[in-house]
Protein backbone atom coordinates (compact mmCIF):
# COMPACT_ATOMS: atom_id res chain seq x y z
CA UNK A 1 -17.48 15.18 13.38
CA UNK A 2 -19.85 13.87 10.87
CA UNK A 3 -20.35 15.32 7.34
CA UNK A 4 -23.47 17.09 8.46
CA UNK A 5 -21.80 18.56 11.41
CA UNK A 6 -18.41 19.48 9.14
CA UNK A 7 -20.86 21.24 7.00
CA UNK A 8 -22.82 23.38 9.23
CA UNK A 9 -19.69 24.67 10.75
CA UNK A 10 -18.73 25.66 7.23
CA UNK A 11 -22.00 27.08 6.17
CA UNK A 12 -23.09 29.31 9.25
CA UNK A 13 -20.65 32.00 8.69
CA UNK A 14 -22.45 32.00 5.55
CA UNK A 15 -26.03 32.15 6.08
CA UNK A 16 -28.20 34.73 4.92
CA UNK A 17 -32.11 34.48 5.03
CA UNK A 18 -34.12 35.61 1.61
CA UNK A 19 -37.81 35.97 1.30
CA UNK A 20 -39.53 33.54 -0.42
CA UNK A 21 -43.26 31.63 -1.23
CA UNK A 22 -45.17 29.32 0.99
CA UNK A 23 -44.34 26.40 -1.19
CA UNK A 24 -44.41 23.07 0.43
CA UNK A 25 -41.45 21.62 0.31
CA UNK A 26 -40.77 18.07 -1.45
CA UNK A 27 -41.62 15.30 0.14
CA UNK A 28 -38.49 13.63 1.86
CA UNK A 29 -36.06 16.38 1.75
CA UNK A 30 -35.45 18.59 4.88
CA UNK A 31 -37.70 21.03 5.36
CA UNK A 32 -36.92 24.71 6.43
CA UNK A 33 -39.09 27.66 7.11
CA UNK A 34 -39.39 30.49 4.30
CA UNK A 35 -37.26 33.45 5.86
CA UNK A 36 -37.78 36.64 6.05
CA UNK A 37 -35.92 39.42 3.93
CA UNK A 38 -32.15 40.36 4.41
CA UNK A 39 -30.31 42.17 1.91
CA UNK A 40 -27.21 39.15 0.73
CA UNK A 41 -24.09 41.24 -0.44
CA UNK A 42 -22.19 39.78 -3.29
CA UNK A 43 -18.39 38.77 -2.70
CA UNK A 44 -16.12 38.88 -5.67
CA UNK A 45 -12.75 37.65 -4.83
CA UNK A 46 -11.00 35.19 -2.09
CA UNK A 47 -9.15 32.52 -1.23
CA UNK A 48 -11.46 28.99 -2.66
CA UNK A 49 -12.73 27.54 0.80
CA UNK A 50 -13.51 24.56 2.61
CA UNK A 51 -16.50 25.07 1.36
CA UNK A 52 -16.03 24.57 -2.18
CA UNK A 53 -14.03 21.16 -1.69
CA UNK A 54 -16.03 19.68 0.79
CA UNK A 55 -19.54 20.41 -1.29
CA UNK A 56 -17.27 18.89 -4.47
CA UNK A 57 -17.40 15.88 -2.50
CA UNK A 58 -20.86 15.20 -2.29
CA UNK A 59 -22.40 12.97 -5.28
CA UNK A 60 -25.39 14.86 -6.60
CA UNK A 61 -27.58 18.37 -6.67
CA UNK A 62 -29.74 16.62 -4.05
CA UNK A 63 -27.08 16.11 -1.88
CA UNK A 64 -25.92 19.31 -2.08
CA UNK A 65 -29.21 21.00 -1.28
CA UNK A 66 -29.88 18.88 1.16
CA UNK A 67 -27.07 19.04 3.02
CA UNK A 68 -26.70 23.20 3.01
CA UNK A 69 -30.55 22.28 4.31
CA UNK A 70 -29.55 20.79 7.09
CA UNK A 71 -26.79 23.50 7.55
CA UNK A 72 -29.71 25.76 8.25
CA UNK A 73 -30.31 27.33 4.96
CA UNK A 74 -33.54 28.27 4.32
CA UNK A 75 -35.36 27.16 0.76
CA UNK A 76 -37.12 29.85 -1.30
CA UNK A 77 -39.09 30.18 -3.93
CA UNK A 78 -37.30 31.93 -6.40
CA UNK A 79 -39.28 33.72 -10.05
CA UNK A 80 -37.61 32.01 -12.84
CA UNK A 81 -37.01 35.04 -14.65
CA UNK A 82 -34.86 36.74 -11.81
CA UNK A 83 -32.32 33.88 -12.17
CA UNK A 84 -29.08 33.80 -14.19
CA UNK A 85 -26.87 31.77 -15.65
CA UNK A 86 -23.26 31.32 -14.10
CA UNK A 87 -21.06 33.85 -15.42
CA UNK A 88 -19.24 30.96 -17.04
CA UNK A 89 -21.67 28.73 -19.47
CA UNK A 90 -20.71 24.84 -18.63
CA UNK A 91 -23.04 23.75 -21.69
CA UNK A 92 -24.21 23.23 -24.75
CA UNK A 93 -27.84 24.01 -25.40
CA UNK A 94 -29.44 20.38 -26.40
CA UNK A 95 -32.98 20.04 -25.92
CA UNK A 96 -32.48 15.90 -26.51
CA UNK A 97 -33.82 12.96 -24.45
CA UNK A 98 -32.19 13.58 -21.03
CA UNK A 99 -33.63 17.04 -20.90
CA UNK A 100 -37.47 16.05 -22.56
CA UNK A 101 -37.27 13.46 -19.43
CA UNK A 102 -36.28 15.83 -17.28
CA UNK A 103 -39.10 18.23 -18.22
CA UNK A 104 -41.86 15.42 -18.04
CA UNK A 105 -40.88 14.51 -14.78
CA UNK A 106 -40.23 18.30 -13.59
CA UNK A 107 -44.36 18.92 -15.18
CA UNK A 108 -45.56 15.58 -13.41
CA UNK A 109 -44.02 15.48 -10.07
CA UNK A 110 -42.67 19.26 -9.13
CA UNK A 111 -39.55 20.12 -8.51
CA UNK A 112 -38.08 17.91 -6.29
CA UNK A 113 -34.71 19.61 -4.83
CA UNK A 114 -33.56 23.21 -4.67
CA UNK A 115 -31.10 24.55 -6.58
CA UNK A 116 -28.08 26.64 -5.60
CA UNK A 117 -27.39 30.61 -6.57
CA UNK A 118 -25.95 33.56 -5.11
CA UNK A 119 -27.00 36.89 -5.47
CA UNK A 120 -26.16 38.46 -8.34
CA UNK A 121 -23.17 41.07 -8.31
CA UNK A 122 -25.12 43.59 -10.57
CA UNK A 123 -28.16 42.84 -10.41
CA UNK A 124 -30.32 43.85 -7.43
CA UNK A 125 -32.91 40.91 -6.44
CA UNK A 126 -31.67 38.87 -8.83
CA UNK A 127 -29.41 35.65 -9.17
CA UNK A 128 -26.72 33.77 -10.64
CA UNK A 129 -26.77 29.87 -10.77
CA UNK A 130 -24.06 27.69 -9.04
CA UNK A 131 -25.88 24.74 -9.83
CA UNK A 132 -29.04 23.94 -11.56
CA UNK A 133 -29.23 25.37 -14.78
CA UNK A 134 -31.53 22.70 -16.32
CA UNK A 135 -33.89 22.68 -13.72
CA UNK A 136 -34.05 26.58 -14.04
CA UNK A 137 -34.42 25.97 -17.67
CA UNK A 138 -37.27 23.34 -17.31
CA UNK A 139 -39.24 25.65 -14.75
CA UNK A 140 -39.14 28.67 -16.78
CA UNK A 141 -40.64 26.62 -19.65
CA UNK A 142 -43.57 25.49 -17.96
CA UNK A 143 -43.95 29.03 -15.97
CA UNK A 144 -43.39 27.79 -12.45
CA UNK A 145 -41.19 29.36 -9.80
CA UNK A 146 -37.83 27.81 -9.05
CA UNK A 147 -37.37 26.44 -5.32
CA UNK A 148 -33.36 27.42 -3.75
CA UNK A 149 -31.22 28.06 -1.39
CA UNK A 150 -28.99 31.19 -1.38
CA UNK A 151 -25.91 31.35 -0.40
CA UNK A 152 -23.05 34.27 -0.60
CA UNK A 153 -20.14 32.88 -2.80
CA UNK A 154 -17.13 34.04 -4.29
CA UNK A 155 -16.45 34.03 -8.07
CA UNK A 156 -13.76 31.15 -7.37
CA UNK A 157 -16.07 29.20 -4.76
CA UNK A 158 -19.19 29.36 -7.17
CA UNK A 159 -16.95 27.61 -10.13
CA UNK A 160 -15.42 25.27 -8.18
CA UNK A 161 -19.06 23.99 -7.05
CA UNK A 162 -20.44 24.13 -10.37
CA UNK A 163 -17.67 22.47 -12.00
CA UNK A 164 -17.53 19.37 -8.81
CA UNK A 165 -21.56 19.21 -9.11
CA UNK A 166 -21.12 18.22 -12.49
CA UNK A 167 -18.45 16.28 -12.51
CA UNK A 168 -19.75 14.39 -9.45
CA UNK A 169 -22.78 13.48 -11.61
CA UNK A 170 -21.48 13.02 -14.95
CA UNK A 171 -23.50 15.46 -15.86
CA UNK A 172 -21.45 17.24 -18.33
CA UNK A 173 -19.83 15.43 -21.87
CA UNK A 174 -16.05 15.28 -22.02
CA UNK A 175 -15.95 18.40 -24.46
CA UNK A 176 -18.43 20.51 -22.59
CA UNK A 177 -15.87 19.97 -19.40
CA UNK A 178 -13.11 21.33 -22.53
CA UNK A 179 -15.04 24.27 -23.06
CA UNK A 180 -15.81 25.13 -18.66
CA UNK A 181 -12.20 24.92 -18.66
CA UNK A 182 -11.47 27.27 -21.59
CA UNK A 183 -14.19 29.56 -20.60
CA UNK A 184 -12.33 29.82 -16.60
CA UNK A 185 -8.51 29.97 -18.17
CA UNK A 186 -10.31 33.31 -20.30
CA UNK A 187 -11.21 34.61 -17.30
CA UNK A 188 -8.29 34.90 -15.73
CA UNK A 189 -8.90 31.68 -13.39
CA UNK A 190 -5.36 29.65 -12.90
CA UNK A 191 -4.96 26.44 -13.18
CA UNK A 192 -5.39 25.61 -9.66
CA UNK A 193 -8.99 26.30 -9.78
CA UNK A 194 -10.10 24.80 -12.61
CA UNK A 195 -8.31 21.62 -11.82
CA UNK A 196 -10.32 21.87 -8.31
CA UNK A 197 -13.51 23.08 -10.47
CA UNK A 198 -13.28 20.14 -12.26
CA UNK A 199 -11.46 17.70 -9.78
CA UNK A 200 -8.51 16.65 -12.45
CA UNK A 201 -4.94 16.33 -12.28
CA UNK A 202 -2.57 18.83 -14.26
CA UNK A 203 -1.74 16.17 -17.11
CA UNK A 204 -5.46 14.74 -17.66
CA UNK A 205 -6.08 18.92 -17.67
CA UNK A 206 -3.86 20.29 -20.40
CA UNK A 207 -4.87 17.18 -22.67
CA UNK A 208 -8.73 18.15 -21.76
CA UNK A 209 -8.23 21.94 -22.42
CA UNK A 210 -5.57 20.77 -25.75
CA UNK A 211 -8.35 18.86 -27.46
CA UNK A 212 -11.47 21.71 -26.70
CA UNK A 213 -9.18 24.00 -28.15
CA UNK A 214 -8.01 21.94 -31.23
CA UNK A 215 -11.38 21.39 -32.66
CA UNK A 216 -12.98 24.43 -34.21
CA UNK A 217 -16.08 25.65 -31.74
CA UNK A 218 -18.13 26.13 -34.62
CA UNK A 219 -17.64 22.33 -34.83
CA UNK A 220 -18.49 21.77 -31.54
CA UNK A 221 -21.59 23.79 -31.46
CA UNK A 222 -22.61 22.13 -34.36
CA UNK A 223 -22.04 18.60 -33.19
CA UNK A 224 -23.29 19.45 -29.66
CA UNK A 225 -22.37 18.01 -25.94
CA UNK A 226 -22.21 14.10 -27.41
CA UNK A 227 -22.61 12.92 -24.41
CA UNK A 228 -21.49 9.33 -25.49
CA UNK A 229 -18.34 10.17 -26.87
CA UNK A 230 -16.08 10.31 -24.43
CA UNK A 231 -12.13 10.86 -24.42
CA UNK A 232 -10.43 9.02 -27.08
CA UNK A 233 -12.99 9.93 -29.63
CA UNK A 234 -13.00 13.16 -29.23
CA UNK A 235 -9.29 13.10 -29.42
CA UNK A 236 -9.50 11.31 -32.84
CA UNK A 237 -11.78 14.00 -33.91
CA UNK A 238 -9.25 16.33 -33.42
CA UNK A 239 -6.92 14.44 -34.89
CA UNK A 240 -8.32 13.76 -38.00
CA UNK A 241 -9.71 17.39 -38.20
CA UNK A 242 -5.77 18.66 -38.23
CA UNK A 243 -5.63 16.42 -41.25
CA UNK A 244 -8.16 17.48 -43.15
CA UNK A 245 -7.68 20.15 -46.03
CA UNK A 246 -11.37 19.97 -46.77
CA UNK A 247 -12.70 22.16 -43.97
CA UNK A 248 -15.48 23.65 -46.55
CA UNK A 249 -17.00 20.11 -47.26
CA UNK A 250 -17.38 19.50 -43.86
CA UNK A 251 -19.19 22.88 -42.95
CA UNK A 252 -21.52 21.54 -45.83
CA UNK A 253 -22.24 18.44 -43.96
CA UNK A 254 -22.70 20.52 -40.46
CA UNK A 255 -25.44 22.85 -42.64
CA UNK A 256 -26.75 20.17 -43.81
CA UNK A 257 -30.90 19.51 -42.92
CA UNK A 258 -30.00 15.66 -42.49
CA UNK A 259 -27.51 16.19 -40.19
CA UNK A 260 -28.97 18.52 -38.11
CA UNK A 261 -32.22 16.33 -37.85
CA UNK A 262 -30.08 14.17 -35.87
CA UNK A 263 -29.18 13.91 -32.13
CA UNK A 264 -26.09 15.02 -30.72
CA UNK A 265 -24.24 11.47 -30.44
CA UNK A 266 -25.17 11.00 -34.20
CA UNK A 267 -23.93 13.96 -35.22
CA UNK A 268 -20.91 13.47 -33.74
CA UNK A 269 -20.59 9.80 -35.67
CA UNK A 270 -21.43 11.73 -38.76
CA UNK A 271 -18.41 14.11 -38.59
CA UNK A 272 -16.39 11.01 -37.69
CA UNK A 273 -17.40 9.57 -40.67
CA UNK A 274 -16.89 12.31 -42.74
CA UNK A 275 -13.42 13.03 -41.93
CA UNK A 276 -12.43 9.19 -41.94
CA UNK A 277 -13.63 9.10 -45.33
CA UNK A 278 -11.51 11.81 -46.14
CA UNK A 279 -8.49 10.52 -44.84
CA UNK A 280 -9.19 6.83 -46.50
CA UNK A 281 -9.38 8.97 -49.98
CA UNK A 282 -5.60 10.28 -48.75
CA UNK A 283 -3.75 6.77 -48.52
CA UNK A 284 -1.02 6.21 -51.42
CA UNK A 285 -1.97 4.68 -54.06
CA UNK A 286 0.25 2.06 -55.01
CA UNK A 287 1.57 2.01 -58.96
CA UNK A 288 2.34 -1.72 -59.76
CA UNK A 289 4.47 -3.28 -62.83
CA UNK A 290 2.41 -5.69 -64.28
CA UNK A 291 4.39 -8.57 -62.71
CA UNK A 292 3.45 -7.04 -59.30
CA UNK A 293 6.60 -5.16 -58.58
CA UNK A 294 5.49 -1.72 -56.90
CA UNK A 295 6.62 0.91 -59.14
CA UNK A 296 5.67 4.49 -57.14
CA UNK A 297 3.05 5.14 -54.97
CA UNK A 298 1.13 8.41 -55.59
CA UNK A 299 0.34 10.65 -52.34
CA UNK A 300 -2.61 13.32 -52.98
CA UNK A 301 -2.55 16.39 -50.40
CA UNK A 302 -5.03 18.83 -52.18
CA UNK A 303 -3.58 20.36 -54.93
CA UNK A 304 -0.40 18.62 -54.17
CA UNK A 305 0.61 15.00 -55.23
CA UNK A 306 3.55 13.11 -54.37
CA UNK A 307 5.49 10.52 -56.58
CA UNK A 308 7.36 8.51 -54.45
CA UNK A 309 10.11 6.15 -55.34
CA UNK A 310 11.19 2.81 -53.38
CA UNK A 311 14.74 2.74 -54.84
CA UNK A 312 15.37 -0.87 -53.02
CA UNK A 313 12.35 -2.10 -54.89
CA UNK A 314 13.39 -0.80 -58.36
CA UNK A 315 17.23 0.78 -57.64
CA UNK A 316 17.39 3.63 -59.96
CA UNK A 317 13.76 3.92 -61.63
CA UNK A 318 13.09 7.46 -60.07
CA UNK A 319 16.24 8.99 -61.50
CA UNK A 320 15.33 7.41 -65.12
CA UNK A 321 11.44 8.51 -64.50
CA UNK A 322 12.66 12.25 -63.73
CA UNK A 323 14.92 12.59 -66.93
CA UNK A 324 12.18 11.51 -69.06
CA UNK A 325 10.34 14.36 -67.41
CA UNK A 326 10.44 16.60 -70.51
CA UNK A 327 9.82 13.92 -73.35
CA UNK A 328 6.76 13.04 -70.93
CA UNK A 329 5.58 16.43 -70.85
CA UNK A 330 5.86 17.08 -74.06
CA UNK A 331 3.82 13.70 -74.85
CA UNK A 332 1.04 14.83 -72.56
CA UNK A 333 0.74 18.27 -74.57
CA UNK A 334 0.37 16.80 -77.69
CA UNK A 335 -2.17 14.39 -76.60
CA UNK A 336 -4.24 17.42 -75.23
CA UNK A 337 -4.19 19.03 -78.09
CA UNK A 338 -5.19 16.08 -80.25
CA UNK A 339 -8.33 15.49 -77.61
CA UNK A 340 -9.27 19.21 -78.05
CA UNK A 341 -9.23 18.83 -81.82
């Protein structure tokens, strides 16, 4: 049976017909007839379907359209303000490049494939998004109706497509797929559907959900979805944020007009920057005789500093240094006084 045919079988239990416009549909896509109205009932819970993995499996929003198309779903045209977000955000709001494109093409050429929703669960004639929330986005913008197909999911079935659409497309950064993953676990999702939602293993899934929730979400939100940072930076980041003592510098730098001026991937290099700074700034510094022989080296933790001994390098010197504690002290008090006259 070919993927077509898989699908239809899948997708026929499922169909529902919703009223719509008399939009033309995009050139080279399947078209369907609008239907006419049938009240779509909302389904909370069950078991994730066949459904949900085998749409995972398809490459791209088009695809997926297309294909529940060709299933027999009809296309409608749907007012943008009567759709929803998912009831799990998957980004972070960044009007950049990618979506400035996205709009220019969206004003020039229509829409050119269908988003997926579901009714909403408590809202009557209204929506939630499975997938599509930029083009929803875009449309509203520039006042123009919003072109789907509806179909009746469950919760689990509607985050396991949204989380395989993206993923599929590399449409979401490596610490907005953090964050999806967060947001499901805090709804009570296990971990069995968000490593289907998001089509990962367990291991490459508790690193994922380990780093979102080791850097600060302010942080995040500040940064943005830094699309080309992938893994191992972000892992530094968090990294070198555990380091840090100096969290109120950095939300200096984050409030900062400069830095917010800047696009998301530059952001992100700023913060970098910042906190590698910080931990240069944290190295010992050495304490040399001045033949060369290293003496101490001094270790600065915020208000803490370290004098550290290397008793192979100078055997006894840190017991002679710490009985001379008091005369030293009592040097340094009488040369404060003197300076404060």
């Amino acid at each position: 049976m070919s993927r077509k045919e898989t699908l239809k079988a899948m997708l026929t239990r499922r169909e529902h017909e919703l009223p719509g416009g008399n939009s033309e549909p995009d050139h080279n896509e399947p078209q369907a007839e609008i239907a006419p109205e049938k009240r779509l009932q909302h389904i909370r819970s069950g078991a994730v379907g066949a459904m949900g993995r085998s749409l995972g499996n398809i490459a791209s929003a088009a695809d997926h359209a297309k294909a529940l198309v060709a299933a027999g779903s009809a296309v409608v045209e749907i007012p943008a303000d009567k759709i929803e977000g998912s009831f799990v955000a998957d980004r972070l709001l960044d009007d950049g490049e990618d979506f400035q494109r996205l709009t220019d093409a969206i004003r020039e050429s229509g829409q050119k494939s269908p988003i997926l929703v579901r009714p909403h669960p408590l809202k009557p004639e209204s929506y939630q998004i499975a997938f599509g929330h930029r083009r929803v986005r875009v449309l509203a913008s520039l006042g123009r109706p919003v072109k789907a197909v509806v179909q009746n999911l469950t919760d689990e079935e509607l985050v396991v497509i949204q989380g395989q659409e993206n993923s599929a497309r590399s449409d979401l950064s490596y610490i907005e797929r953090g964050l999806f993953a967060l947001a499901l676990e805090a709804r009570g999702f296990d971990r069995r559907v968000i490593m289907s939602s998001l089509g990962m293993e367990k291991t490459q899934l508790s690193k994922l959900m380990s780093v979102a929730h080791s850097v600060p979400r302010r942080v995040i939100e500040a940064i943005g979805p830094a699309p080309k940072a992938g893994r191992p930076r972000w892992i530094a980041l968090a990294e070198r944020l555990a380091q840090t003592k100096k969290a109120s510098t950095l939300d200096t730098l984050l409030e900062s007009r400069e830095f917010k001026d800047t696009d998301t991937d530059s952001r992100f290099g700023q913060v970098m920057a910042f906190l590698s700074a910080q931990r240069a700034k944290n190295k010992p510094e050495a304490i040399n005789s001045g033949q060369g022989v290293k003496l101490a080296s001094l270790e600065r933790a915020g208000a803490k500093i370290n004098l550290v001994f290397d008793d192979r390098a100078v055997p006894a010197f840190a017991d002679y240094v710490a009985a001379k504690l008091e005369q030293l002290h009592q040097s340094y008090l009488a040369d404060r006084q003197a300076e404060q006259g």
